[in-house]
C-alpha atoms as a PDB file:
ATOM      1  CA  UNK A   1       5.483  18.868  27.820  1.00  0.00           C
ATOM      2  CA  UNK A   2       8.849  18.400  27.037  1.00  0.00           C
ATOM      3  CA  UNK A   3       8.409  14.624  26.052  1.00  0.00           C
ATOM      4  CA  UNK A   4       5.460  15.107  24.192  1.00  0.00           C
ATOM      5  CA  UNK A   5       7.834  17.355  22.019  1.00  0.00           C
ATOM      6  CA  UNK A   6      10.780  15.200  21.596  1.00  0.00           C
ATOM      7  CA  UNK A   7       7.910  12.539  20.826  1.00  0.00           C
ATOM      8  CA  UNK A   8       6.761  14.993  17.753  1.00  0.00           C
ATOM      9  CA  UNK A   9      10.816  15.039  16.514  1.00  0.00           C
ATOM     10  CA  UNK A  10      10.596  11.067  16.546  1.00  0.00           C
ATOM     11  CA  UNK A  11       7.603  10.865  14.863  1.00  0.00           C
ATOM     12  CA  UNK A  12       9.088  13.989  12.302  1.00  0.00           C
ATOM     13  CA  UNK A  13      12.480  11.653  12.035  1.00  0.00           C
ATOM     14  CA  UNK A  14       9.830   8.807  11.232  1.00  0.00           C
ATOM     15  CA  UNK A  15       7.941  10.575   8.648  1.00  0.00           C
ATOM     16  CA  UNK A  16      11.206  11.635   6.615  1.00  0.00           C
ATOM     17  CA  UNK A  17      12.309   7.815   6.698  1.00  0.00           C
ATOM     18  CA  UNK A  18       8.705   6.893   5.429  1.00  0.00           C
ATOM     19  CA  UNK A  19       8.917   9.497   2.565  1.00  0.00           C
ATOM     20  CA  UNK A  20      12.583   8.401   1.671  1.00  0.00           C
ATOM     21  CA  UNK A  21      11.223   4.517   1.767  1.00  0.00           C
ATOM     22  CA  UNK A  22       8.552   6.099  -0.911  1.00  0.00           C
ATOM     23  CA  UNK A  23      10.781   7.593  -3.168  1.00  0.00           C
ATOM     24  CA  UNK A  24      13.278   4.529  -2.929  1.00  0.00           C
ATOM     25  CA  UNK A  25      10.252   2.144  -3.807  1.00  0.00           C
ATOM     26  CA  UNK A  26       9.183   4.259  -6.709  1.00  0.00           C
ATOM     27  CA  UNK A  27      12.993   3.696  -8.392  1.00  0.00           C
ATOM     28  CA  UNK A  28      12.786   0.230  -7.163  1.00  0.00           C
ATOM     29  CA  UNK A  29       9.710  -0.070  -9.438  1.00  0.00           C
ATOM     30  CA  UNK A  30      10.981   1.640 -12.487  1.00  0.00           C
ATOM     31  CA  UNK A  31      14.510   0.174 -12.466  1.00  0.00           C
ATOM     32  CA  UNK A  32      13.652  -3.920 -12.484  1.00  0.00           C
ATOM     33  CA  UNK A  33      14.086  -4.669 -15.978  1.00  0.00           C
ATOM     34  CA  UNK A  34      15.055  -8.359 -15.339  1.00  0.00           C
ATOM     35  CA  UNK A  35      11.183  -8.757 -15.417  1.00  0.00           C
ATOM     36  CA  UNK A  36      10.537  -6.884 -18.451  1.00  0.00           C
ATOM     37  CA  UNK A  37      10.821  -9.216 -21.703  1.00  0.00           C
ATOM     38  CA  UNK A  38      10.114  -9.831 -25.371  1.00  0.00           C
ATOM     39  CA  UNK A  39       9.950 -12.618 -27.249  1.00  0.00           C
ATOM     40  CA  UNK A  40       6.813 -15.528 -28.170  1.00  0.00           C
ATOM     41  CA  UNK A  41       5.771 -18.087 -25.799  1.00  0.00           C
ATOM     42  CA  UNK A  42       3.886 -18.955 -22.805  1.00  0.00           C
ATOM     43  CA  UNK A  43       6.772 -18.500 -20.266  1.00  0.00           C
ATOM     44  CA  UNK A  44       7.393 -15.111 -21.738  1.00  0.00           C
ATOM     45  CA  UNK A  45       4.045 -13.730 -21.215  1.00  0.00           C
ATOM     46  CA  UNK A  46       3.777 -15.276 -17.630  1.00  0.00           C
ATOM     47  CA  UNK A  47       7.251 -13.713 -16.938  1.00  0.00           C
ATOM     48  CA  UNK A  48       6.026 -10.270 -18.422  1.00  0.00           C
ATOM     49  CA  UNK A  49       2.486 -11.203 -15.495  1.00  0.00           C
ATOM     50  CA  UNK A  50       5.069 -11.129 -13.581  1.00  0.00           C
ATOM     51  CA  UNK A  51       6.906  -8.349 -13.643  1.00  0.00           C
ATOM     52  CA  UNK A  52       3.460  -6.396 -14.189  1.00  0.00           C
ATOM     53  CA  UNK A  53       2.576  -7.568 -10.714  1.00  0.00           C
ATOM     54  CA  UNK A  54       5.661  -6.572  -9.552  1.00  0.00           C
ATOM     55  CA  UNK A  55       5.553  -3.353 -10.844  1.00  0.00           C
ATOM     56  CA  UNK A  56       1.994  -2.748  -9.227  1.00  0.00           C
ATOM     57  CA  UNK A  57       2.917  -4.194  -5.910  1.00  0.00           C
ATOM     58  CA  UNK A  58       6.162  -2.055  -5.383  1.00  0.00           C
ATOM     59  CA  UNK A  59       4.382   1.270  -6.810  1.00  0.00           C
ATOM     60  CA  UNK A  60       1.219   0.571  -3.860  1.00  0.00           C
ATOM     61  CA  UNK A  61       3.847   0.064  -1.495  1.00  0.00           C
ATOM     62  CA  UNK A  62       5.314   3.549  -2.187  1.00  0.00           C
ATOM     63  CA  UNK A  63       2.140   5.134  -2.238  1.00  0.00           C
ATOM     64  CA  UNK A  64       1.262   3.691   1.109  1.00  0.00           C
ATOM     65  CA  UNK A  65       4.948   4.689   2.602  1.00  0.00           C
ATOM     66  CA  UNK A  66       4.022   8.489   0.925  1.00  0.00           C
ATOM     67  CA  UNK A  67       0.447   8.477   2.551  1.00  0.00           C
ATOM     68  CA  UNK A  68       1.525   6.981   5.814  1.00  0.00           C
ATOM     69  CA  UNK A  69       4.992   9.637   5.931  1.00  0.00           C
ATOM     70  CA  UNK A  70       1.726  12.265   5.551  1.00  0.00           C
ATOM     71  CA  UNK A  71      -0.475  10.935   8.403  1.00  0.00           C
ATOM     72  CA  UNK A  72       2.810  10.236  10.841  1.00  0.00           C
ATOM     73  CA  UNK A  73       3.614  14.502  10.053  1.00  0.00           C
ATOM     74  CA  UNK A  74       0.337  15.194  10.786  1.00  0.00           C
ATOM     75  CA  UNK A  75       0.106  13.385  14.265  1.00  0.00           C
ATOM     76  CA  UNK A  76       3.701  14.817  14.739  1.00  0.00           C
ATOM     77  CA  UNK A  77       2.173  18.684  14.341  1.00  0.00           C
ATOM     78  CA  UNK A  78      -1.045  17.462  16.181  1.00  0.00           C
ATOM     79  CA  UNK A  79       1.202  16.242  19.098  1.00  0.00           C
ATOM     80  CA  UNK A  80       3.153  19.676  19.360  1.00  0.00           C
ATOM     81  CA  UNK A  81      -0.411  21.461  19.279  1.00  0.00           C
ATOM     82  CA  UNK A  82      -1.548  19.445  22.452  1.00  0.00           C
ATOM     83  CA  UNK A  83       1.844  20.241  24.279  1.00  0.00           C
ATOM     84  CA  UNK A  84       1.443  23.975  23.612  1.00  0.00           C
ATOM     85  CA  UNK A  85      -2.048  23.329  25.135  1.00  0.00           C
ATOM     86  CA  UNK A  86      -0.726  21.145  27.892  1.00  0.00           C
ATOM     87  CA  UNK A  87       2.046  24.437  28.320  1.00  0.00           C
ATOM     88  CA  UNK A  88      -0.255  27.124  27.992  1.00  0.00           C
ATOM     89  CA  UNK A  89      -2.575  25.606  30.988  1.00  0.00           C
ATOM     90  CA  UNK A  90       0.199  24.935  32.982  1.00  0.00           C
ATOM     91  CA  UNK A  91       1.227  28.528  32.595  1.00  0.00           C
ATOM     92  CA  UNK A  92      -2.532  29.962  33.520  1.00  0.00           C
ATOM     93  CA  UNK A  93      -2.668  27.713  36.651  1.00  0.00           C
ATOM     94  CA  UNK A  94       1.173  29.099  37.888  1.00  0.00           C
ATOM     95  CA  UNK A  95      -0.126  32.411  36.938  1.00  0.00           C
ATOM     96  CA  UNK A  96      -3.373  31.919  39.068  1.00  0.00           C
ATOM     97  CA  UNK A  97      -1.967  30.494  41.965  1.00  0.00           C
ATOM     98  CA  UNK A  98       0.604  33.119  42.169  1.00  0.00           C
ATOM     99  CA  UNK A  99      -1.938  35.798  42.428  1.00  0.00           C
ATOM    100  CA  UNK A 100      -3.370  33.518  45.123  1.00  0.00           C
ATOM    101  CA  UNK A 101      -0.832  33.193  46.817  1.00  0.00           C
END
């Protein structure tokens, strides 16, 4: 049961770098003014497309990292609930053999 633990911590470790990668995207978005522009003009407006796509890409991607970080936790804390299982059976069938025995 053992590895089915230390396979919940990696998945844990996992889910904090998926939640970090979240938050970093969601700066990434609001800090990339070099796509943000004023002015008249054709390539202004397809710049400012741009950077609106860009915006919407990078905010999706750090909603997806956030949702994902929330399903990997979740399968980490599923995964320790199956070990306990996987223990407490284990336990019961020592137990039962020793008062066979």
């Amino acid at each position: 049961m053992e590895s089915l633990r230390e396979l919940a911590d990696k998945l844990d470790e996992a889910a904090g770098t998926l939640t970090a990668a979240g938050r970093e995207l969601g700066r990434a978005d609001r800090a990339r003014p070099a796509l943000r522009v004023d002015g008249p003009g054709r390539l202004t407006g397809t710049i400012r497309a741009l950077g609106e796509q860009w915006q919407a890409a990078i905010g999706a991607r750090a909603t997806e990292a956030t949702l994902t970080a929330d399903r990997v936790a979740d399968l980490a804390a599923t995964l320790r609930l199956v070990a306990d299982g996987y223990a407490d059976t284990d336990d019961a069938a020592r137990r039962r053999h020793a008062r066979e025995a």
